[in-house]
PDB file of N, CA and C in Angstrom:
ATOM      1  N   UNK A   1      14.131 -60.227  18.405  1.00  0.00           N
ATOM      2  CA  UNK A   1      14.848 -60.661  17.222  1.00  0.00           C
ATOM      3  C   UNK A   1      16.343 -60.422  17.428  1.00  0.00           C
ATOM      4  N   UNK A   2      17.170 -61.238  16.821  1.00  0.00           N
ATOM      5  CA  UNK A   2      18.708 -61.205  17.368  1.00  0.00           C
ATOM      6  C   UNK A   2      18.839 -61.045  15.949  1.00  0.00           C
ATOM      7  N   UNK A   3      20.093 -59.907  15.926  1.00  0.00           N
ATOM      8  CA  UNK A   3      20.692 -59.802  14.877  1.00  0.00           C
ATOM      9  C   UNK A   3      22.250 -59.486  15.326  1.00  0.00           C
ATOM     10  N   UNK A   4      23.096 -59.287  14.262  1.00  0.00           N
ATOM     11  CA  UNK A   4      24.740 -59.056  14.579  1.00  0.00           C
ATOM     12  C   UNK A   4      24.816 -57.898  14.662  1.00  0.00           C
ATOM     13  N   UNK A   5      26.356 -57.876  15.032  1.00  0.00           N
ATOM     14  CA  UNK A   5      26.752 -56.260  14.614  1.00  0.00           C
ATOM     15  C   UNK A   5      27.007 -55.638  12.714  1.00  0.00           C
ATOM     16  N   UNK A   6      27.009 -56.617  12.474  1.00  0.00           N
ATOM     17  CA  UNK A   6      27.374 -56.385  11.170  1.00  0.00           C
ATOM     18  C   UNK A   6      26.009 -55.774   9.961  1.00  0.00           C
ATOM     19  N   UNK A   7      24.897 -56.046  11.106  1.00  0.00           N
ATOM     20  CA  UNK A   7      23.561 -56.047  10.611  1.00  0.00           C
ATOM     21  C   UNK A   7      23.618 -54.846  11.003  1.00  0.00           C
ATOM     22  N   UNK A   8      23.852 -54.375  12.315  1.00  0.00           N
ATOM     23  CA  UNK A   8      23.263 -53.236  13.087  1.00  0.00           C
ATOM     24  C   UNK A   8      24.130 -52.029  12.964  1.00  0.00           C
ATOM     25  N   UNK A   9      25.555 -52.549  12.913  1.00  0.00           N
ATOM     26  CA  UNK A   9      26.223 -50.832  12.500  1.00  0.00           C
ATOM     27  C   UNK A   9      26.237 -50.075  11.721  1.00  0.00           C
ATOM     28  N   UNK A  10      26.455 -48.961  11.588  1.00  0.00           N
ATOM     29  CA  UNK A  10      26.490 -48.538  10.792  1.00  0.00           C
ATOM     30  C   UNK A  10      27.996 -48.325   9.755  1.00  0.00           C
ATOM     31  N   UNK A  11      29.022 -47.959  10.433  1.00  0.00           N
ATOM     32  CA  UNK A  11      30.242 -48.151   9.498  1.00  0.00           C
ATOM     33  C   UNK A  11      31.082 -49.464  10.947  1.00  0.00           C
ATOM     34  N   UNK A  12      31.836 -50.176  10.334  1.00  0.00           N
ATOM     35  CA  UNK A  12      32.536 -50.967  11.255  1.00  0.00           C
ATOM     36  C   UNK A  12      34.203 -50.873  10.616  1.00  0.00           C
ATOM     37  N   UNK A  13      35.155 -50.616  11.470  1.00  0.00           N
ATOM     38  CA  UNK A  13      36.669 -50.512  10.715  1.00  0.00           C
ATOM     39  C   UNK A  13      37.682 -50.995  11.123  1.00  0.00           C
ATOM     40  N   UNK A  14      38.612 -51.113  10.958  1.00  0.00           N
ATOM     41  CA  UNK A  14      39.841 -51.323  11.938  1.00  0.00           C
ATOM     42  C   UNK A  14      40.996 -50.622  11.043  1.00  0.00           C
ATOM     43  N   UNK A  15      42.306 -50.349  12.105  1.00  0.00           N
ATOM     44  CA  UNK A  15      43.392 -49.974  11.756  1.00  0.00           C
ATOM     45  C   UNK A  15      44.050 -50.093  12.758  1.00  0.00           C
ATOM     46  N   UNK A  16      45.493 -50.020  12.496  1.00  0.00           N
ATOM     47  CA  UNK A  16      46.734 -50.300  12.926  1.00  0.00           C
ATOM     48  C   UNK A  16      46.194 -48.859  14.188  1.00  0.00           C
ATOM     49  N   UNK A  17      47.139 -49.205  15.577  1.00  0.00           N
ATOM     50  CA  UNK A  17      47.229 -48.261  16.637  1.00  0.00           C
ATOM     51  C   UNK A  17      48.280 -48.083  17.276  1.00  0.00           C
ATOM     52  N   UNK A  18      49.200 -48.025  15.725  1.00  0.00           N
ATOM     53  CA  UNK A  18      51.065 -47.734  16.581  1.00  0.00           C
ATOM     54  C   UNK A  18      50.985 -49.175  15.890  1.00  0.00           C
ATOM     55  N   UNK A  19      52.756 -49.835  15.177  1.00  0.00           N
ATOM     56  CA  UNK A  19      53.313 -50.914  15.151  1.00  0.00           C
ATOM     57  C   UNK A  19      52.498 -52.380  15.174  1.00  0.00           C
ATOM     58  N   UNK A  20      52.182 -52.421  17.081  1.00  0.00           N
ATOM     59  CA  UNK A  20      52.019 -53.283  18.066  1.00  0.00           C
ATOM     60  C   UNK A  20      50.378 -53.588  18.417  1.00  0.00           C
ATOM     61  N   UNK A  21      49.896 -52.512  18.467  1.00  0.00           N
ATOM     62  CA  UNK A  21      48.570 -52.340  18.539  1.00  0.00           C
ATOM     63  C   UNK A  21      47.247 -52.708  17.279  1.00  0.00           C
ATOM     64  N   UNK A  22      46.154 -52.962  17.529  1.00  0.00           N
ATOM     65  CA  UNK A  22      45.107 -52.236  16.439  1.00  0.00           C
ATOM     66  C   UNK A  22      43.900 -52.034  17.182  1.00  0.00           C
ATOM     67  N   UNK A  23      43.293 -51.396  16.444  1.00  0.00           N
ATOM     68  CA  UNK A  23      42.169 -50.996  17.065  1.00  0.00           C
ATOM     69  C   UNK A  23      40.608 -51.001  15.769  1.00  0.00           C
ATOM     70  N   UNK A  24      39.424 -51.534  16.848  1.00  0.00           N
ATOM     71  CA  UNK A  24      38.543 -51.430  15.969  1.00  0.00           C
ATOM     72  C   UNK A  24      37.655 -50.405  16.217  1.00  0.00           C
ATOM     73  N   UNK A  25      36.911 -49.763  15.396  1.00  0.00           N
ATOM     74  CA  UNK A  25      35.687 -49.044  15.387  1.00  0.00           C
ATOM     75  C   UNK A  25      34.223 -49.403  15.081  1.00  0.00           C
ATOM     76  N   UNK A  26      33.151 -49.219  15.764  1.00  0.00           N
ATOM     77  CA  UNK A  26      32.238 -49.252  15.523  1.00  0.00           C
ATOM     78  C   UNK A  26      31.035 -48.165  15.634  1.00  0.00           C
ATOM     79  N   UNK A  27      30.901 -47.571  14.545  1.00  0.00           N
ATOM     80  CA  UNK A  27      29.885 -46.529  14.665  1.00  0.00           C
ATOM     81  C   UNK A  27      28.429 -46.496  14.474  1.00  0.00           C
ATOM     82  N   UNK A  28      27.293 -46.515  15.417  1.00  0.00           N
ATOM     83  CA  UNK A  28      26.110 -46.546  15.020  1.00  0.00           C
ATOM     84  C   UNK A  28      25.409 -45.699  14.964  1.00  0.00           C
ATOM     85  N   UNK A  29      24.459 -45.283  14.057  1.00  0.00           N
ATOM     86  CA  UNK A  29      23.391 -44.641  13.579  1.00  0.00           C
ATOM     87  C   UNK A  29      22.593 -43.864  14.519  1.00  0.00           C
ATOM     88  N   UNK A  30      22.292 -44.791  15.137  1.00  0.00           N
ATOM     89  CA  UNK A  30      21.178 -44.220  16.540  1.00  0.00           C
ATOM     90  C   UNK A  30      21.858 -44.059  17.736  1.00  0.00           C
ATOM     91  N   UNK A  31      21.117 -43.841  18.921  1.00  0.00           N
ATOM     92  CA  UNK A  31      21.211 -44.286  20.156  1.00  0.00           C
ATOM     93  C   UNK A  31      21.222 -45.269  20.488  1.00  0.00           C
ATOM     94  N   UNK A  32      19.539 -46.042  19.967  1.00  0.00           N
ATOM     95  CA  UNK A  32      18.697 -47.532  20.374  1.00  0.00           C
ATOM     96  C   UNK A  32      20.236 -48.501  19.504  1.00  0.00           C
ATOM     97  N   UNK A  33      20.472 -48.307  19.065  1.00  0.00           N
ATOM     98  CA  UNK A  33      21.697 -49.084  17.934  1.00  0.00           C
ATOM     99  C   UNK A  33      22.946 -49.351  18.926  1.00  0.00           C
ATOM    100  N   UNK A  34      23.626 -47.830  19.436  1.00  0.00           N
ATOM    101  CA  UNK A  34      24.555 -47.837  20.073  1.00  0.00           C
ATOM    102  C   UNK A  34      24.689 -48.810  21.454  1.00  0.00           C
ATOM    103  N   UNK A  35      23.360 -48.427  22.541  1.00  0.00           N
ATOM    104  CA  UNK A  35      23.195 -49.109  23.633  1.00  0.00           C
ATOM    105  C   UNK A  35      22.676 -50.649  23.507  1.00  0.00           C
ATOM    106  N   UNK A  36      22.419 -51.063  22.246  1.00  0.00           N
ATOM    107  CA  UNK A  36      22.024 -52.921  22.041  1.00  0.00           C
ATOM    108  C   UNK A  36      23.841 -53.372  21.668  1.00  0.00           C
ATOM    109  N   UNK A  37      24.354 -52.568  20.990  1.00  0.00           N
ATOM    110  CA  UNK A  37      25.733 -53.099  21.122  1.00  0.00           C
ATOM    111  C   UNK A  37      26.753 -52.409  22.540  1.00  0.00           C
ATOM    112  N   UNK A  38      26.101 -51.681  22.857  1.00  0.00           N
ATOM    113  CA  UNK A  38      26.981 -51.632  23.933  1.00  0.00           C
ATOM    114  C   UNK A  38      26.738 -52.641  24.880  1.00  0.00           C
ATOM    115  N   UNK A  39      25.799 -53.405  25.044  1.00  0.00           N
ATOM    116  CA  UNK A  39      25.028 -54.369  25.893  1.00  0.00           C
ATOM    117  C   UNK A  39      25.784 -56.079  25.158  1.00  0.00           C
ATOM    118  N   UNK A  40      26.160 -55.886  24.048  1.00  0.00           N
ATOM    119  CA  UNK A  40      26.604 -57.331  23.462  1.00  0.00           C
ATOM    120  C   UNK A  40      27.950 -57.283  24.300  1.00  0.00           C
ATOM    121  N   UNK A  41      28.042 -58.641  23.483  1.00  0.00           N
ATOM    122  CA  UNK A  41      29.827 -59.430  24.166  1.00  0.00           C
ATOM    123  C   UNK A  41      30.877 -58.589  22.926  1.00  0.00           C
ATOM    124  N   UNK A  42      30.339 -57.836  22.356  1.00  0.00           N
ATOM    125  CA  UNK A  42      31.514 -57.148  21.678  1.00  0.00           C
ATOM    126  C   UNK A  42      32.225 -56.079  22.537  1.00  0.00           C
ATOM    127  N   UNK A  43      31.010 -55.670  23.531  1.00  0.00           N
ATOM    128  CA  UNK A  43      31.848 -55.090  24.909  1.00  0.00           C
ATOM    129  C   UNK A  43      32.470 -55.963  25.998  1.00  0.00           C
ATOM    130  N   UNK A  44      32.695 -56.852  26.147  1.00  0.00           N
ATOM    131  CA  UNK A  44      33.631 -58.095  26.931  1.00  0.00           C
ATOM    132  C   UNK A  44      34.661 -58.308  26.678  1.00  0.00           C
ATOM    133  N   UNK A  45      35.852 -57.924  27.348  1.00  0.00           N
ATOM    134  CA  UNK A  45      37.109 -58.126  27.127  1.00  0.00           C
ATOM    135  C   UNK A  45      37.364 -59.619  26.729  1.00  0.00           C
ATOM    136  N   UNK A  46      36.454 -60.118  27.549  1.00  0.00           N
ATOM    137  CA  UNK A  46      36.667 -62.012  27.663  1.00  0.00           C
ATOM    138  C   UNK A  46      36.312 -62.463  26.040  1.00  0.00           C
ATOM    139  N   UNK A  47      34.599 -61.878  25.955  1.00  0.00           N
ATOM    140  CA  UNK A  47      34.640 -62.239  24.082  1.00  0.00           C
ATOM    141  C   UNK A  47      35.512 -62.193  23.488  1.00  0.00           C
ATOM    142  N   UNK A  48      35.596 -60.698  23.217  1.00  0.00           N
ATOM    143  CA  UNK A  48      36.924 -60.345  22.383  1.00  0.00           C
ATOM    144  C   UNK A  48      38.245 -61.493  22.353  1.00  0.00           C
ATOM    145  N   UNK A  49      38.912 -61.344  23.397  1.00  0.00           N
ATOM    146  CA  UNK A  49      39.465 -61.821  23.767  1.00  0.00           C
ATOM    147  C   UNK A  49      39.870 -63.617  23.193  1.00  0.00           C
ATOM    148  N   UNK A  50      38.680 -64.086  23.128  1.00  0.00           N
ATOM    149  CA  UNK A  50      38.857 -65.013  22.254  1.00  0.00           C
ATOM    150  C   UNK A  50      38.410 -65.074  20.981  1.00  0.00           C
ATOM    151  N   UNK A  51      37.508 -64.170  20.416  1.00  0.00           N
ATOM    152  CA  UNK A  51      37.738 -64.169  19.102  1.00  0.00           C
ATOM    153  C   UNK A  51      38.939 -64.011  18.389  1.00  0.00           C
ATOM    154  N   UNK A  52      39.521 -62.852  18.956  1.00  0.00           N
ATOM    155  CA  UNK A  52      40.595 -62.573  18.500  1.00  0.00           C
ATOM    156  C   UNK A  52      42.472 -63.422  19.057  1.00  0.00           C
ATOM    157  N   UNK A  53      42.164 -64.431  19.955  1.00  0.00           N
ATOM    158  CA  UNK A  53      43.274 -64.913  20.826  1.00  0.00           C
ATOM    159  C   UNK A  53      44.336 -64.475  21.394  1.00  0.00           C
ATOM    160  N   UNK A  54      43.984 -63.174  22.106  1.00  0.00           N
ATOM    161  CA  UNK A  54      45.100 -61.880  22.537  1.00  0.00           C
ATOM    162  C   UNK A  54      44.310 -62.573  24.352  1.00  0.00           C
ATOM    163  N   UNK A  55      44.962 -62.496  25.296  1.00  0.00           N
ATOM    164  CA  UNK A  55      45.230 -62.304  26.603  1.00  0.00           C
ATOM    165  C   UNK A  55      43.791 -60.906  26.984  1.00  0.00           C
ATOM    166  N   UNK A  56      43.136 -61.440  27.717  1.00  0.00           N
ATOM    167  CA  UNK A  56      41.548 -60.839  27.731  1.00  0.00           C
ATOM    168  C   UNK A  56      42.084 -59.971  28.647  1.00  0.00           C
ATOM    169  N   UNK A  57      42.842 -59.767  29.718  1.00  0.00           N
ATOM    170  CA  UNK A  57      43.445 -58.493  30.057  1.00  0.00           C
ATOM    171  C   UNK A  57      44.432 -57.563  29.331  1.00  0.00           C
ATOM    172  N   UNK A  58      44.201 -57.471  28.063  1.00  0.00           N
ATOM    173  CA  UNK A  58      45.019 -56.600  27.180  1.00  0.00           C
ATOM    174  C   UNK A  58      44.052 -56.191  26.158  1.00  0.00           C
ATOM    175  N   UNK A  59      43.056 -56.696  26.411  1.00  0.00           N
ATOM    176  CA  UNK A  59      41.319 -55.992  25.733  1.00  0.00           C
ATOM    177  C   UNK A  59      41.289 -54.726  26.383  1.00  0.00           C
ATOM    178  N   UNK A  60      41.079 -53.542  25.502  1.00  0.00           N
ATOM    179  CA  UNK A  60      40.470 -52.392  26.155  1.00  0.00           C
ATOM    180  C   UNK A  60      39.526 -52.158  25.163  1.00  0.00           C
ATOM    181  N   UNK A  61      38.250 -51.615  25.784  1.00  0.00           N
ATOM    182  CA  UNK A  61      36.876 -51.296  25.020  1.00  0.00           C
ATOM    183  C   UNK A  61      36.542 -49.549  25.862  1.00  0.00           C
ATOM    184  N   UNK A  62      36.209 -48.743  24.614  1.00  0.00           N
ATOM    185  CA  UNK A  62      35.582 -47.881  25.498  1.00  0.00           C
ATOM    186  C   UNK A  62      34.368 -47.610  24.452  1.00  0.00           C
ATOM    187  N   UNK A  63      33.071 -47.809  25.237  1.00  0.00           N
ATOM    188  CA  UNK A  63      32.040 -46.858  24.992  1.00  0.00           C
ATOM    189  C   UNK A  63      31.937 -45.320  25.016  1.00  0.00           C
ATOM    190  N   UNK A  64      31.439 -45.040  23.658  1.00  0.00           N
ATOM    191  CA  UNK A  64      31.441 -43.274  24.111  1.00  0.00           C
ATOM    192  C   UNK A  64      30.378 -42.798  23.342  1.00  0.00           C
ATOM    193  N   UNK A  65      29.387 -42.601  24.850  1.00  0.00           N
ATOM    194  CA  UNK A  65      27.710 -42.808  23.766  1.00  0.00           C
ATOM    195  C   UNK A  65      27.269 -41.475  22.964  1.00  0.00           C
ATOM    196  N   UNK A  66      28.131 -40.228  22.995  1.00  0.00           N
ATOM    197  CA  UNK A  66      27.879 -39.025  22.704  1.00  0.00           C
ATOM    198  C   UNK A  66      28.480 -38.742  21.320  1.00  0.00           C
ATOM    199  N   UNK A  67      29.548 -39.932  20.941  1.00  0.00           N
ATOM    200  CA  UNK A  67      29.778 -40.243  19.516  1.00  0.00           C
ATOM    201  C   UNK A  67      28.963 -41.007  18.884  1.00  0.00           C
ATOM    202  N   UNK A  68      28.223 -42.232  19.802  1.00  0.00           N
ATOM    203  CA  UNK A  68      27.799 -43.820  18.962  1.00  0.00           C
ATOM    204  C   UNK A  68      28.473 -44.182  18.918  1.00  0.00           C
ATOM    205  N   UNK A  69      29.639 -44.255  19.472  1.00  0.00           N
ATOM    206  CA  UNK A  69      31.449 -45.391  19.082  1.00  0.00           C
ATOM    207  C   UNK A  69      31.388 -45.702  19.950  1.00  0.00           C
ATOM    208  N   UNK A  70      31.781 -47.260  19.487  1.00  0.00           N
ATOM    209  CA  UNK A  70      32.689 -48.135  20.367  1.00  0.00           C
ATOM    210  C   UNK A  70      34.302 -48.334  19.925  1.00  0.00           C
ATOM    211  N   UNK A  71      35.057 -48.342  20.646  1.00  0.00           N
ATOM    212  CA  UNK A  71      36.512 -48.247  20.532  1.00  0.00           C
ATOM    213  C   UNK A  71      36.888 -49.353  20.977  1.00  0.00           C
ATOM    214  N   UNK A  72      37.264 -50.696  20.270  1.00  0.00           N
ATOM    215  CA  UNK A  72      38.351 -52.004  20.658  1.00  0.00           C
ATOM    216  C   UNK A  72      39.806 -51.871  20.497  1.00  0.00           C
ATOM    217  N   UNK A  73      40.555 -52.064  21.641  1.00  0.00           N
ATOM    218  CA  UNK A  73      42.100 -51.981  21.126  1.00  0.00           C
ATOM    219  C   UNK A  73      42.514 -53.293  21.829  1.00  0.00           C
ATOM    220  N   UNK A  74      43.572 -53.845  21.368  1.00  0.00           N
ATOM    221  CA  UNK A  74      43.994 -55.252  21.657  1.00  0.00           C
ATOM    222  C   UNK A  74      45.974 -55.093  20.791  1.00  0.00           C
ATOM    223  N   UNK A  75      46.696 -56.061  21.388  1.00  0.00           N
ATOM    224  CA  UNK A  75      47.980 -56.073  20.906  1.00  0.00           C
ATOM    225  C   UNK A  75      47.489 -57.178  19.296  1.00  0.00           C
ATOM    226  N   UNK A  76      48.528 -56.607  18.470  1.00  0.00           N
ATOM    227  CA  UNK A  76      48.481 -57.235  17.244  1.00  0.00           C
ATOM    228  C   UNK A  76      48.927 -58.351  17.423  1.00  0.00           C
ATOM    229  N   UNK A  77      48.247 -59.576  16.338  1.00  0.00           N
ATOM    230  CA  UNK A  77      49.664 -60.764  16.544  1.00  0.00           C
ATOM    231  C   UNK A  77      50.572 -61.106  16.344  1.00  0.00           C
ATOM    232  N   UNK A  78      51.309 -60.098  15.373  1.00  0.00           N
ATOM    233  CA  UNK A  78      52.423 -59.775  14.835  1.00  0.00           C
ATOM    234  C   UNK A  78      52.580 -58.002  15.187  1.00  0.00           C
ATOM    235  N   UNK A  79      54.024 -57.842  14.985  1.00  0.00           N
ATOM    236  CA  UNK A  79      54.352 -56.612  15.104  1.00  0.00           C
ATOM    237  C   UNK A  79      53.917 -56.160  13.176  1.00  0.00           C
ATOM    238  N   UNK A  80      53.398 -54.809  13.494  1.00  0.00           N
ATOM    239  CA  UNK A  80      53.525 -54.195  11.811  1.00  0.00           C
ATOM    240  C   UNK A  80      54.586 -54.574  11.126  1.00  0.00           C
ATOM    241  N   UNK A  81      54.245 -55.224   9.694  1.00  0.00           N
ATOM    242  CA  UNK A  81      55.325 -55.044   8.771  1.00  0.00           C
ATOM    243  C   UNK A  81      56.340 -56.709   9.197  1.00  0.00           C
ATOM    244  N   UNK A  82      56.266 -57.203   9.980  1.00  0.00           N
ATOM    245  CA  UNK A  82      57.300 -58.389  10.796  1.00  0.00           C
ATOM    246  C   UNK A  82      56.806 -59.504   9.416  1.00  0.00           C
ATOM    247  N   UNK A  83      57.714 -60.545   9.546  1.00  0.00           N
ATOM    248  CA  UNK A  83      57.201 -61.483   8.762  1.00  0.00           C
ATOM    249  C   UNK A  83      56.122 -62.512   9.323  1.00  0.00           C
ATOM    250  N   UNK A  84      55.206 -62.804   8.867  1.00  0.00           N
ATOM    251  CA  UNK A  84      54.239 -63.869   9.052  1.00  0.00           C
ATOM    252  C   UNK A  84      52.672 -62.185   9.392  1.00  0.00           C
ATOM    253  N   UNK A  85      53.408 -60.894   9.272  1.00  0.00           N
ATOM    254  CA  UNK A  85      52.368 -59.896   9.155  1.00  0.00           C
ATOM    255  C   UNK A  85      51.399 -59.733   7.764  1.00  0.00           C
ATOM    256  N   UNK A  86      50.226 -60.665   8.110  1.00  0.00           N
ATOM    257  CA  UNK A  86      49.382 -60.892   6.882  1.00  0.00           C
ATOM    258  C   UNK A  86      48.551 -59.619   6.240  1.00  0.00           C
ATOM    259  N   UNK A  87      48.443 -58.596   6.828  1.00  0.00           N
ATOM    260  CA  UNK A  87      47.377 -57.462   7.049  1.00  0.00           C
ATOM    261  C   UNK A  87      48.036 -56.318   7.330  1.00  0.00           C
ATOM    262  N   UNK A  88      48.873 -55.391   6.790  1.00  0.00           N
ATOM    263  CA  UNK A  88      49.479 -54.840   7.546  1.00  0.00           C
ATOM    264  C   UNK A  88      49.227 -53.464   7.796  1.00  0.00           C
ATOM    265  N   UNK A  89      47.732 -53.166   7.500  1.00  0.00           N
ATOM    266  CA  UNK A  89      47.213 -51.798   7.924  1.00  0.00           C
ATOM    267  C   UNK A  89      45.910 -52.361   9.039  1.00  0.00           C
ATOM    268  N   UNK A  90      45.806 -53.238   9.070  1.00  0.00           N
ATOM    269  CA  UNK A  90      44.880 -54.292   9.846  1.00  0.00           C
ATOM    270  C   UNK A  90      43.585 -53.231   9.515  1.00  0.00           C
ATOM    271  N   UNK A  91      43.541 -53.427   8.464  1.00  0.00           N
ATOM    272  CA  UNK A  91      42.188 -53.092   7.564  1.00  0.00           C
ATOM    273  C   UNK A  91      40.967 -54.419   7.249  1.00  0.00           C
ATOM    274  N   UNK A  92      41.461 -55.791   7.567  1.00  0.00           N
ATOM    275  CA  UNK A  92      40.611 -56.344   7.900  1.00  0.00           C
ATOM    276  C   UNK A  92      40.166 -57.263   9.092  1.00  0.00           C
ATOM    277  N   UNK A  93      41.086 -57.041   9.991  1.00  0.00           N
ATOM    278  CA  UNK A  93      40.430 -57.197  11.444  1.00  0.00           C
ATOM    279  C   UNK A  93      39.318 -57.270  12.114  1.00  0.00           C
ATOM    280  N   UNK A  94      38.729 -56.521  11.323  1.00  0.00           N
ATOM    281  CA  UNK A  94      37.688 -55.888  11.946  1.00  0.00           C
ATOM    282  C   UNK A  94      36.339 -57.072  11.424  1.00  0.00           C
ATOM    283  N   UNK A  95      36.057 -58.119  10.988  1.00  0.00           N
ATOM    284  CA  UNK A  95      35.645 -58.904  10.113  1.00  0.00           C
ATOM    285  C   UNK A  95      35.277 -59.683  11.497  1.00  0.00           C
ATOM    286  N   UNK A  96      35.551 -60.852  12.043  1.00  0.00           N
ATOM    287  CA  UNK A  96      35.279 -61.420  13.146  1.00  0.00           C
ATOM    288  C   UNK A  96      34.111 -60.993  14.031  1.00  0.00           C
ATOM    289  N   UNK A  97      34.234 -59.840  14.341  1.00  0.00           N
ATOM    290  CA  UNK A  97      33.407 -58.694  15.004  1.00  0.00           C
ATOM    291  C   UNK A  97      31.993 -58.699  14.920  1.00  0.00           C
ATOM    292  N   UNK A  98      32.082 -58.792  13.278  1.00  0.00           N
ATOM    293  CA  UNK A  98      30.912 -58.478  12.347  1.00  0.00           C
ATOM    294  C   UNK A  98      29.685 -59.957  12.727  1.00  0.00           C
ATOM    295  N   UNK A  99      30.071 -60.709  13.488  1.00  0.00           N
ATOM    296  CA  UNK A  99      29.043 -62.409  13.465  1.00  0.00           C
ATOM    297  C   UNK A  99      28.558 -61.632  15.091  1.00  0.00           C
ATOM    298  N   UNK A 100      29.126 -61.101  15.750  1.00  0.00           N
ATOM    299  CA  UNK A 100      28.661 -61.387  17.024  1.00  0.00           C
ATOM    300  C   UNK A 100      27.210 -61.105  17.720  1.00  0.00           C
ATOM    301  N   UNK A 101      26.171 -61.487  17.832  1.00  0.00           N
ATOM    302  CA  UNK A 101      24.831 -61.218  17.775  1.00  0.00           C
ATOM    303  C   UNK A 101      25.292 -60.369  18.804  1.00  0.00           C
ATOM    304  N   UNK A 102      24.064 -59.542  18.869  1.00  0.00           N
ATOM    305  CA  UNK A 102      23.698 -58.467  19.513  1.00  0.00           C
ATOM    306  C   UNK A 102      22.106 -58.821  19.969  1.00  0.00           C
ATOM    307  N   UNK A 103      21.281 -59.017  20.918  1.00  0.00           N
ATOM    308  CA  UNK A 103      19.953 -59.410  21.038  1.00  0.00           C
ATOM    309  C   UNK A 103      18.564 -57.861  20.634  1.00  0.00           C
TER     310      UNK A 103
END
């Protein structure tokens, strides 16, 4: 059965990481939870990468299975606070994320 991440995490977040940066979080419940998303394209710089339209070598992901987190950081598309900055705690970033099946 395929479901998303949005099905399977348990808290999902984002925030600003400095100005320039943001970063997302994903925390799961279990183990079995953690390693089906660590196994999705939400760990792929390349996914990411185009969900979000940032340069797929400026994707950093770290797994860290002794939390259940996954850690996304990527450059913002605006600098914090700049004009055309729609979001500016990038509190909803993290939304996109939420479709990406997980098998």
């Amino acid at each position: 059965m395929t479901s998303t991440i949005g099905d399977l995490a348990g808290v999902v977040r984002s925030k600003n990481a400095g100005p320039f940066w943001l970063t997302i979080d994903v925390f799961c419940d279990t183990d079995e939870i953690f390693r089906r998303i660590a196994r999705s394209p939400a760990t792929d710089p390349g996914a990411i990468a185009d969900i979000y339209s940032v340069p797929s070598d400026q994707v950093l992901i770290w797994a860290i299975s002794s939390l259940r987190a996954i850690k996304i950081s990527f450059p913002r598309p605006t600098p914090q606070g700049s004009v055309g900055d729609r979001d500016m705690h990038a509190g909803q970033q993290y939304v996109p994320l939420l479709s990406i099946e997980v098998a």
